[in-house]
N, C-alpha and C. Protein backbone atom coordinates (compact mmCIF):
# COMPACT_ATOMS: atom_id res chain seq x y z
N UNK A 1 246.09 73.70 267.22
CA UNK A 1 245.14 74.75 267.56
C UNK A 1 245.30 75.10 269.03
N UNK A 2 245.42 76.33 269.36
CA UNK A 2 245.52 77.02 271.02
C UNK A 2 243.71 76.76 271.31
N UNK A 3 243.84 75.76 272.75
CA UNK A 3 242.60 76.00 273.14
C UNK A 3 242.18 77.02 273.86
N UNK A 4 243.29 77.84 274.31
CA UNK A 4 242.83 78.81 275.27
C UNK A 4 242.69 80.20 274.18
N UNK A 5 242.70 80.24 272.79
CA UNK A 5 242.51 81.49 271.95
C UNK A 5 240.91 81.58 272.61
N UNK A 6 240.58 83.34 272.77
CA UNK A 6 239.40 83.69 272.50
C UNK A 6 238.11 82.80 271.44
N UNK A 7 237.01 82.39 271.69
CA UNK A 7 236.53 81.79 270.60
C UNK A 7 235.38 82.82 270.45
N UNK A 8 235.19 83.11 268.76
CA UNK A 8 233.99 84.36 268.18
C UNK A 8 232.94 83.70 268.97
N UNK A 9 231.67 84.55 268.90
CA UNK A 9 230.53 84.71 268.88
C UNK A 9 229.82 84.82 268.10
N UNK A 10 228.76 83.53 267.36
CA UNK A 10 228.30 84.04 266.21
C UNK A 10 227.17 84.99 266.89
N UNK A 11 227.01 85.84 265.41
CA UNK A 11 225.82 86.98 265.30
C UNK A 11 224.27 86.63 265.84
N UNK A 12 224.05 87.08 266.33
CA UNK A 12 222.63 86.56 266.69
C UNK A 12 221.72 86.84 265.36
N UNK A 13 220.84 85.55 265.32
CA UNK A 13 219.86 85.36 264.01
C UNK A 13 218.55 86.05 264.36
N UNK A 14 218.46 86.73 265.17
CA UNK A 14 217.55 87.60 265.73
C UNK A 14 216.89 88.63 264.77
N UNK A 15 215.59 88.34 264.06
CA UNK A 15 214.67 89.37 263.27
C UNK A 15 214.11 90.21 264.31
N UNK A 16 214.23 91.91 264.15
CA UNK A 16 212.65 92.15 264.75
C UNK A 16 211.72 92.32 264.30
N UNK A 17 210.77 91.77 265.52
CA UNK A 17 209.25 92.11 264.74
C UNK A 17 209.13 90.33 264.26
N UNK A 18 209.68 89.64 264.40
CA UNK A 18 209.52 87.95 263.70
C UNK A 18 209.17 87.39 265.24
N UNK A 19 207.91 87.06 265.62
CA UNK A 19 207.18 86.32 266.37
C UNK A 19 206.85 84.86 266.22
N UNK A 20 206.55 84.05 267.31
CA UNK A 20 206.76 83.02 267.02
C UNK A 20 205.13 82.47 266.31
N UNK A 21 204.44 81.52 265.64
CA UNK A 21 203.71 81.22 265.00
C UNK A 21 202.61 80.19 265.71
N UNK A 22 201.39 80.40 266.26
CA UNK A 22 200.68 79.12 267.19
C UNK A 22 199.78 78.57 265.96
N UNK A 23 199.58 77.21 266.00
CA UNK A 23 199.08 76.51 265.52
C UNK A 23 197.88 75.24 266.83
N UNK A 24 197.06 74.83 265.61
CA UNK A 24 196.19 74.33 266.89
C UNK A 24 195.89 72.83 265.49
N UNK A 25 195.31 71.87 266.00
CA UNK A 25 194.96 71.05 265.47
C UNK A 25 193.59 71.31 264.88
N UNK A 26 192.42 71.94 265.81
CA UNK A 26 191.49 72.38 265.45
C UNK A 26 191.15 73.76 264.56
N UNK A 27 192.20 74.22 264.38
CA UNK A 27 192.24 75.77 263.42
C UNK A 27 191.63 75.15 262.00
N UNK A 28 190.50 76.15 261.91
CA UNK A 28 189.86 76.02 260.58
C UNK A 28 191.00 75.97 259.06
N UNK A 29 191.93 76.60 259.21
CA UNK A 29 192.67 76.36 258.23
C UNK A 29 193.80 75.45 258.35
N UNK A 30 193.61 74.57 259.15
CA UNK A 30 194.64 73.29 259.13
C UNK A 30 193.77 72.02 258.96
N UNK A 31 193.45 72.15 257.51
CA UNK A 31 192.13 70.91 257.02
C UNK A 31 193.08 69.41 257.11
N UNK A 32 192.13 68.31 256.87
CA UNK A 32 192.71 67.38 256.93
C UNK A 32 192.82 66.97 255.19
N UNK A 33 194.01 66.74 255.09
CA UNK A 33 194.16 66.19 253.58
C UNK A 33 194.49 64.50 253.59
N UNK A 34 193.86 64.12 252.46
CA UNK A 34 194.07 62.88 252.12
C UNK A 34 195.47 62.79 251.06
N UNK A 35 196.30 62.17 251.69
CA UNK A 35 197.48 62.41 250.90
C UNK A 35 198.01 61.02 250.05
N UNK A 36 197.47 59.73 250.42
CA UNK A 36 197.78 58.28 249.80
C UNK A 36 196.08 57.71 250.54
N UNK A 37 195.98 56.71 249.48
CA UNK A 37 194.97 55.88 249.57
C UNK A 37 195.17 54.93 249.14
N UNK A 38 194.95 53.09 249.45
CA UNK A 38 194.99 52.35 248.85
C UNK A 38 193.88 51.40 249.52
N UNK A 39 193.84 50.07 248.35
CA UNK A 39 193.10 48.61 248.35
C UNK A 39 193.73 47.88 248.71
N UNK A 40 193.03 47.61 250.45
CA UNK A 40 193.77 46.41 250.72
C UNK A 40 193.03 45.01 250.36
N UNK A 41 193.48 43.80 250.46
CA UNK A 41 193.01 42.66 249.81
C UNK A 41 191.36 42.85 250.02
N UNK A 42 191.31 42.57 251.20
CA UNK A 42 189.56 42.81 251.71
C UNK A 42 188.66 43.78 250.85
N UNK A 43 189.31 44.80 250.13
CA UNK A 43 189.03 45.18 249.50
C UNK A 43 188.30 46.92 249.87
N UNK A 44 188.95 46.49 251.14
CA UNK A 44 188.40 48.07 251.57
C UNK A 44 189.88 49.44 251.11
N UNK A 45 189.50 50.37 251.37
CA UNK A 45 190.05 51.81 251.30
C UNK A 45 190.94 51.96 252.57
N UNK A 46 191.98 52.33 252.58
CA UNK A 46 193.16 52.38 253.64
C UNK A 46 193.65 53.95 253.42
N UNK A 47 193.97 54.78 254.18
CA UNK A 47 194.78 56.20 253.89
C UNK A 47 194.91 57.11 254.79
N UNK A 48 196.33 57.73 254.44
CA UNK A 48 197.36 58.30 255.17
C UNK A 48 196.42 59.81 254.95
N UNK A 49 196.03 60.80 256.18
CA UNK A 49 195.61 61.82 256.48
C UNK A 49 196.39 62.63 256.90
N UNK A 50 196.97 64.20 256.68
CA UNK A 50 197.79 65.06 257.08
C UNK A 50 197.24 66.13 257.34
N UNK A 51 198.11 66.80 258.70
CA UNK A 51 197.55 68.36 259.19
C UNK A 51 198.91 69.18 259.00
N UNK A 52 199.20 69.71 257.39
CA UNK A 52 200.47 70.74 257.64
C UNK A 52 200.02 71.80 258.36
N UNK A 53 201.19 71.41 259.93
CA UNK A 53 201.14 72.43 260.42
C UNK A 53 201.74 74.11 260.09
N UNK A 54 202.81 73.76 259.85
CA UNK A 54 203.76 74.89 258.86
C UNK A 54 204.09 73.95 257.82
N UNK A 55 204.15 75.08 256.42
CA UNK A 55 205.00 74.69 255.52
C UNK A 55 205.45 76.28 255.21
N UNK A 56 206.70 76.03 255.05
CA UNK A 56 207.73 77.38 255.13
C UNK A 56 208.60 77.48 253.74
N UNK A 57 208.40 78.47 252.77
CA UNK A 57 209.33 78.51 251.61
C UNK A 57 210.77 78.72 252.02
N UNK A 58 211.50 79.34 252.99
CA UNK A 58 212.00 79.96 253.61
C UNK A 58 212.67 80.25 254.97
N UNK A 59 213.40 79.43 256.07
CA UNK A 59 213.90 77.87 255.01
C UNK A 59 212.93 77.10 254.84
N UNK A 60 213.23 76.12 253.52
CA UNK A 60 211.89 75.45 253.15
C UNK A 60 211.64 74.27 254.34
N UNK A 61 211.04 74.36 254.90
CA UNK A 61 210.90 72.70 256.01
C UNK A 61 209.21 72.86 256.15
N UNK A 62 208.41 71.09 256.28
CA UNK A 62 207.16 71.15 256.34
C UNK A 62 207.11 70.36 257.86
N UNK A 63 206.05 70.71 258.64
CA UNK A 63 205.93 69.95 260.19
C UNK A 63 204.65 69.31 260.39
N UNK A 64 204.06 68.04 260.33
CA UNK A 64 202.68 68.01 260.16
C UNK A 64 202.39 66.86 260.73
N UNK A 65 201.23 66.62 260.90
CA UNK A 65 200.20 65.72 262.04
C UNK A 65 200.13 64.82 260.88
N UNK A 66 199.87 63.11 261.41
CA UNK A 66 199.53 62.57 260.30
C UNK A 66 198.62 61.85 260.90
N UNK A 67 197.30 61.06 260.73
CA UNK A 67 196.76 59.82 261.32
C UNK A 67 196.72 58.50 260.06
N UNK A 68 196.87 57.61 260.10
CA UNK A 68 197.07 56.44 259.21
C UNK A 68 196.12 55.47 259.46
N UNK A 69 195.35 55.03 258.54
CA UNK A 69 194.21 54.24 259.03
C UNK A 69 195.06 53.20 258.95
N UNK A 70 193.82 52.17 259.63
CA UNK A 70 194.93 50.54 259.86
C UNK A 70 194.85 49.88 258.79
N UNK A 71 196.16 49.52 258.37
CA UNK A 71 196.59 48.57 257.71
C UNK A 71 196.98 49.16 256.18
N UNK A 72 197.21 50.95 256.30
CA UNK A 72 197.60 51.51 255.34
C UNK A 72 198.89 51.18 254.70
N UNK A 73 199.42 51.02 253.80
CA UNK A 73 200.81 50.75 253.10
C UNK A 73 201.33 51.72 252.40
N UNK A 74 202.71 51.61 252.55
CA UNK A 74 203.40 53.16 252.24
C UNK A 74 204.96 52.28 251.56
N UNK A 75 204.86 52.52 250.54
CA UNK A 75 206.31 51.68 250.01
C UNK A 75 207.60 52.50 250.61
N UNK A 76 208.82 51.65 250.55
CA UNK A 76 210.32 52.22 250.39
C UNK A 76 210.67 53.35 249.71
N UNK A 77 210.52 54.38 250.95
CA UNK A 77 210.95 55.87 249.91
C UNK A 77 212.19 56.55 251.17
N UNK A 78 212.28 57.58 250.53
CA UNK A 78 213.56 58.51 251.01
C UNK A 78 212.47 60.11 250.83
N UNK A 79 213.75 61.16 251.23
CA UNK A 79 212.71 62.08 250.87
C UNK A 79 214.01 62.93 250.84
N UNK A 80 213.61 64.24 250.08
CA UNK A 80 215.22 65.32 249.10
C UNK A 80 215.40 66.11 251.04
N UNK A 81 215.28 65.47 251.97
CA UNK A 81 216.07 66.49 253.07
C UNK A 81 215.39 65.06 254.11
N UNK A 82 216.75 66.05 255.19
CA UNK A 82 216.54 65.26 256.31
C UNK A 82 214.74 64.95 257.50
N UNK A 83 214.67 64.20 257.75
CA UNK A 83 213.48 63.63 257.88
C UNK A 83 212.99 62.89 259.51
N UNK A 84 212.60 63.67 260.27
CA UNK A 84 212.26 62.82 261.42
C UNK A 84 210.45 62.63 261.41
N UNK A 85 210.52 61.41 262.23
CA UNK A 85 208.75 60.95 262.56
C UNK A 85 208.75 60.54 263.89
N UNK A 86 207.78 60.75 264.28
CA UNK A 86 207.69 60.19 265.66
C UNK A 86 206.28 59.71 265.94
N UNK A 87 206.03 58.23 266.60
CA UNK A 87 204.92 58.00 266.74
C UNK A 87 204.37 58.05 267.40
N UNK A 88 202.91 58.79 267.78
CA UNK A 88 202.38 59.01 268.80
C UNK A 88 201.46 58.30 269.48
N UNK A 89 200.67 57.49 268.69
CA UNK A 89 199.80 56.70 269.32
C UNK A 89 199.59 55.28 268.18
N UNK A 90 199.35 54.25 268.61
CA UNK A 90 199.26 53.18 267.87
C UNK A 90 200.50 53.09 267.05
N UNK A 91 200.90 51.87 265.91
CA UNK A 91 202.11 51.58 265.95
C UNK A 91 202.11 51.31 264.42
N UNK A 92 202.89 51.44 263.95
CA UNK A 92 203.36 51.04 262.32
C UNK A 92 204.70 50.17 262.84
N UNK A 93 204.83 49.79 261.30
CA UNK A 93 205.88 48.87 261.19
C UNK A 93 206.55 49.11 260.07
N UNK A 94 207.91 49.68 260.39
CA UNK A 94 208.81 50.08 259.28
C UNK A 94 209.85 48.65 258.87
N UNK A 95 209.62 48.72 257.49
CA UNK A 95 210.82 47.30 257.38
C UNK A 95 210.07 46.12 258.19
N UNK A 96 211.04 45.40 258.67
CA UNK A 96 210.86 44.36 259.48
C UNK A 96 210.56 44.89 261.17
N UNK A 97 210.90 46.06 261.15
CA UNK A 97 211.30 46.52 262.97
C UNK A 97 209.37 47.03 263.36
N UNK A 98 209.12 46.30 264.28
CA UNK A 98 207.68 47.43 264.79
C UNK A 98 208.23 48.39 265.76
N UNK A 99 207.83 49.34 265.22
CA UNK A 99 207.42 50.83 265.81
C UNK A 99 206.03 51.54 266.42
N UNK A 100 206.10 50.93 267.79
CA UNK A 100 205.28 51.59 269.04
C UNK A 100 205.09 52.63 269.19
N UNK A 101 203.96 53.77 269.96
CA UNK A 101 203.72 54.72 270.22
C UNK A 101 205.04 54.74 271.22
N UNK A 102 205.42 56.15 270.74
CA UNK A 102 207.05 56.34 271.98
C UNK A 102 208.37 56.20 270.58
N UNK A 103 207.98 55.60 269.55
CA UNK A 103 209.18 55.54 268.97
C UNK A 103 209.85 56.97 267.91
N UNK A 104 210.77 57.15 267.66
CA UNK A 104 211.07 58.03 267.32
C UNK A 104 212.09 57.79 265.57
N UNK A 105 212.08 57.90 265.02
CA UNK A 105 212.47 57.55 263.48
C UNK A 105 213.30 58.94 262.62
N UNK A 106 214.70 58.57 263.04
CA UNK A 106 215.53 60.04 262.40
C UNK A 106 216.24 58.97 260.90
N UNK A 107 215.54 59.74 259.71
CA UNK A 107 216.01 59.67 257.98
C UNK A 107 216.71 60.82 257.92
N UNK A 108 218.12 60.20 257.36
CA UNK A 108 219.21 61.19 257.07
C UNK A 108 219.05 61.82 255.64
N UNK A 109 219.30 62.63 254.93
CA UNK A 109 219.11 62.92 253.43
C UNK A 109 220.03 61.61 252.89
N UNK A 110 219.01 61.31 252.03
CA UNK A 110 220.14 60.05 250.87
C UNK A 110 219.59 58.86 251.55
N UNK A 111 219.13 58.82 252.88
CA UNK A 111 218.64 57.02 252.91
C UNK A 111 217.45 57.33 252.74
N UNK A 112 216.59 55.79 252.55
CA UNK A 112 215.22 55.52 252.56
C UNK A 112 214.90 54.75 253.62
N UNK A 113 213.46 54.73 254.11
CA UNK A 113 213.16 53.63 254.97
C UNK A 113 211.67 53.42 254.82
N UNK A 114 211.38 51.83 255.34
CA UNK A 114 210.01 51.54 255.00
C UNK A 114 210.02 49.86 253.97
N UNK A 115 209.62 49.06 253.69
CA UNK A 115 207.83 50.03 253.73
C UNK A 115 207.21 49.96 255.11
N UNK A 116 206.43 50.74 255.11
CA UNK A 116 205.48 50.83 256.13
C UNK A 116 204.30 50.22 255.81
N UNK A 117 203.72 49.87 257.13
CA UNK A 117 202.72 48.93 257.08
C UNK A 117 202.02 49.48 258.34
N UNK A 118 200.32 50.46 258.69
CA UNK A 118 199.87 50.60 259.86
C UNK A 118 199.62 49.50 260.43
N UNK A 119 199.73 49.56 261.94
CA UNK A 119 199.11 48.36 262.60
C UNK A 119 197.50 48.19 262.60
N UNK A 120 196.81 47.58 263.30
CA UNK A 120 195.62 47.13 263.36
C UNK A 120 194.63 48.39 263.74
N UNK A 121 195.01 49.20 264.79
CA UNK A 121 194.55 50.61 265.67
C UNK A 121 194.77 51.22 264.28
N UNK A 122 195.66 51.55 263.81
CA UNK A 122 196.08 52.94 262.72
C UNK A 122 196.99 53.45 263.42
N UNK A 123 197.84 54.85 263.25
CA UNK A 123 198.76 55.16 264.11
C UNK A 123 198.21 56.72 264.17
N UNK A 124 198.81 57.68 264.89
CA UNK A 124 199.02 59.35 265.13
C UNK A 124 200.72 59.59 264.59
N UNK A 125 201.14 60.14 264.08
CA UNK A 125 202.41 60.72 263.82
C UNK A 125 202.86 62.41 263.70
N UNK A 126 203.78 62.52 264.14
CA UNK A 126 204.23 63.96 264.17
C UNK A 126 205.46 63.75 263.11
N UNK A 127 205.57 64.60 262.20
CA UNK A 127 206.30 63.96 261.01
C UNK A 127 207.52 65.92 260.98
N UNK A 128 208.50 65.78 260.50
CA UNK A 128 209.06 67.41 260.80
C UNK A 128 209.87 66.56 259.28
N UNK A 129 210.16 67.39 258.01
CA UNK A 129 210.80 67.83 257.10
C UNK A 129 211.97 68.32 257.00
N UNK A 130 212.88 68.59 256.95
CA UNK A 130 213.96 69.93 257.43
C UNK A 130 214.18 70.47 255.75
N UNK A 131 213.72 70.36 255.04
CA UNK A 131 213.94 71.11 253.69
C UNK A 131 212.91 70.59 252.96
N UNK A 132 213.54 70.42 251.60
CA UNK A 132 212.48 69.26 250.55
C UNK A 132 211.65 68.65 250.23
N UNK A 133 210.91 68.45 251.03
CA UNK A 133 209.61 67.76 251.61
C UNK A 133 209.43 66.26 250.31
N UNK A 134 209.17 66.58 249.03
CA UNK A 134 209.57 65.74 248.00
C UNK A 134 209.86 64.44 248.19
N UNK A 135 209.44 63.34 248.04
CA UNK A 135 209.74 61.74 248.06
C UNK A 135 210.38 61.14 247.24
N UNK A 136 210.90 60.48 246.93
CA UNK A 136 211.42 59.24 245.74
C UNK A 136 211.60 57.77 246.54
N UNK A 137 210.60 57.14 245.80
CA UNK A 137 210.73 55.74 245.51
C UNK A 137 212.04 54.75 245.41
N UNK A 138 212.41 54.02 246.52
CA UNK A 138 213.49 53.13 246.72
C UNK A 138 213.20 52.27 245.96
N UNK A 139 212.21 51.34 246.08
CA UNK A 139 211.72 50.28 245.62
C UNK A 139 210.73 49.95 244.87
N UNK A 140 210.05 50.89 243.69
CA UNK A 140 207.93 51.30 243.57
C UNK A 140 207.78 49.74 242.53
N UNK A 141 208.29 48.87 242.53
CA UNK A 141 207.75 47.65 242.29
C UNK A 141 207.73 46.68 243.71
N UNK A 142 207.90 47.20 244.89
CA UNK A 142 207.86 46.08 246.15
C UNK A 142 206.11 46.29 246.74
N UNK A 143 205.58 47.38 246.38
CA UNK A 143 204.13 47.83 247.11
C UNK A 143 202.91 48.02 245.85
């Protein structure tokens, strides 16, 4: 290959009239959903809370707030597209590894990771989708 050939320019992906989209945590239409609940031994109620910020048909990707009460459990899953989380405050524990506020968690399409386990606080998470949003179960006899 000549490195010195001219190299194209792709096209700019530029819509007009396509503005960018603000979202707020407090916007009346970004309710909080209860998305998993479980019994932990003690016998109390544990569960994972979500704020979709966007969910987009088009490309399909979902971006959303999560808070996790403590000591919520989330089995070994994967999800049909690539998958980042990041934790914002208080700490879960993926697998064997703990994950601190500051940590950052990139799922490629095709792996799984987890289980998850909240810590004692509960955690904050910023969770981004890049397609599929959809889960499947690695392991649904380990949880």
């Amino acid at each position: 290959m000549d490195d010195t050939a001219p190299r194209s320019v792709p096209a700019s992906p530029r819509v007009p009239g396509l503005e960018p989209v603000f979202r707020h945590l407090d916007d009346p239409d970004v309710p909080w959903q209860q998305v998993r609940a479980v019994r932990l031994a003690d016998g109390t109620v544990a569960s994972v809370w979500e704020k979709w910020l966007a969910f987009s048909p088009d490309p399909l990707y979902l971006s959303l707030y999560a808070k996790w009460d403590p000591g919520v459990i989330q089995r070994r899953h994967g999800h049909h597209s690539p998958h980042v989380l990041f934790v914002i405050e208080g700490e879960i524990l993926c697998g064997d590894r703990p994950c601190p506020a500051g940590t950052h968690i990139e799922l490629p399409l095709g792996a799984a990771f987890g289980p998850f386990v909240a810590g004692s606080q509960g955690a904050l998470l910023f969770e981004v989708m890049m397609g599929d949003p959809r889960g499947w179960g690695d392991d649904p006899g380990s949880f």
